[in-house]
Every structure is written in C-alpha cells, then in structure tokens.
Protein backbone atom coordinates (compact mmCIF):
# COMPACT_ATOMS: atom_id res chain seq x y z
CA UNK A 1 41.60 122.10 148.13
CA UNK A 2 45.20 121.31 147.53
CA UNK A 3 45.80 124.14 146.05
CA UNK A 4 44.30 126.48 148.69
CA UNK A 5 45.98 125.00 151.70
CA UNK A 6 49.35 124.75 150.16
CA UNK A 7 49.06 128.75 149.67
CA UNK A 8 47.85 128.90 153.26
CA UNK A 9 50.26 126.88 154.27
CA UNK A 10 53.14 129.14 152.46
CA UNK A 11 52.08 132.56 153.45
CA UNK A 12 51.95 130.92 157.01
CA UNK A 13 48.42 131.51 158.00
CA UNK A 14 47.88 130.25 161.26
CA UNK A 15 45.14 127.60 160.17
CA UNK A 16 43.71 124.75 162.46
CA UNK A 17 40.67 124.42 161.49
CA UNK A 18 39.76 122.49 157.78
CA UNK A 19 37.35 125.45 156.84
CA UNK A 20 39.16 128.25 155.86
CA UNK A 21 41.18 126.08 152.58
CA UNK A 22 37.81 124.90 151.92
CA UNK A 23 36.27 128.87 151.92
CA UNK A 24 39.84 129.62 150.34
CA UNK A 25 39.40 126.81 147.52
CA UNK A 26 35.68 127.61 146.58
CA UNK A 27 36.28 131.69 146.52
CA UNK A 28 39.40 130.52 143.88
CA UNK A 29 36.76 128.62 142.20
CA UNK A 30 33.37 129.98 142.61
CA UNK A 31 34.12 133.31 142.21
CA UNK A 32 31.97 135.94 144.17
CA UNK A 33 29.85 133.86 146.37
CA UNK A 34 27.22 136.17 149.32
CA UNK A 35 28.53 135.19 153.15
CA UNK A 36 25.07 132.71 153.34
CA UNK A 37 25.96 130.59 150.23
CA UNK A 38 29.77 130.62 151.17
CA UNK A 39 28.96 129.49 154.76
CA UNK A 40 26.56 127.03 153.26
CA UNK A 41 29.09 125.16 150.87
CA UNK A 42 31.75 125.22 153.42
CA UNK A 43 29.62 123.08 156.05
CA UNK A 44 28.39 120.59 153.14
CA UNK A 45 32.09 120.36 151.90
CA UNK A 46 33.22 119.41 155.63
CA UNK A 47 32.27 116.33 156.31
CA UNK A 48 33.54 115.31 152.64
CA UNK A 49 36.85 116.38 153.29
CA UNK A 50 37.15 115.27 156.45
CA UNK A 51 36.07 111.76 155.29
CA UNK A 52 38.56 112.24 152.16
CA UNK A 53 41.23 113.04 154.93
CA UNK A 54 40.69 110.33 157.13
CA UNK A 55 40.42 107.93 154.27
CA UNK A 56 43.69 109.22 152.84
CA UNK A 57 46.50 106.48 153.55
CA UNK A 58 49.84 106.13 151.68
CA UNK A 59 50.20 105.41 148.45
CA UNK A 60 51.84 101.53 147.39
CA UNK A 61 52.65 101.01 144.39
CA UNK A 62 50.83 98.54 142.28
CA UNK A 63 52.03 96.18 139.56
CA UNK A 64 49.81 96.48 136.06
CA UNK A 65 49.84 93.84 133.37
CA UNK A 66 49.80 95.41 129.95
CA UNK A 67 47.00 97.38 130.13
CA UNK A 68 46.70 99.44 132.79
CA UNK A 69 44.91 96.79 135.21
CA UNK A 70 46.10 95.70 138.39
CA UNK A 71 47.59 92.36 139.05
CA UNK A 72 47.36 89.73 141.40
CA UNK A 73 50.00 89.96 144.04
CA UNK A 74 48.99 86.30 144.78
C-alpha cells in the first residue's frame, strides 16, 4: 500500500479517495485481476486500511533490555 501511494503521490495523481492505492497496490501484486474480483478486494481491503490508518499514531521510541523486550518505564 505504501508503495502504491507513494508512486501516486509522485506522479501527482489527484487522489482523495483510499481506493485507487489499494486497486494500485493489488494490480502491483496480484497481477491480472477481472474488474469483479478487483472491485471485490478493493471494498474488503477498505475498511482494513482505513482502520490501519486511523490506528496509525506516531512512533516513541521504546527502551529494550538485552533481548529485544520492552522495559518498564516505571
């Protein structure tokens, strides 16, 4: 998805709407997909990204202990 809207995003297609990276991502990834199943995967990939998108929140950095685990700020 990244991928697809940052290539959007450079050839400055006037996007709005969420959709066309995801059509743009899948057709990168999927290949030759009919109208019908393209359509399809787009609306069940919505709601995902939109979630994903609205979940997304800066990143903080975290302090690990020797392993790899998070601490306790506390």
């Amino acid at each position: 998805m990244a991928r697809a809207a940052l290539r959007l995003y450079r050839s400055d297609a006037p996007w709005q709407d969420l959709r066309l990276p995801i059509a743009a991502a899948l057709l990168d990834t999927c290949g030759n997909l009919a109208d019908d199943e393209l359509a399809a995967l787009v609306e069940a990939m919505l709601p995902i990204e939109q979630r994903e998108l609205r979940g997304a929140e800066p990143a903080q950095s975290v302090t690990t202990d020797g392993e790899g685990l998070p601490t306790d700020p506390a």
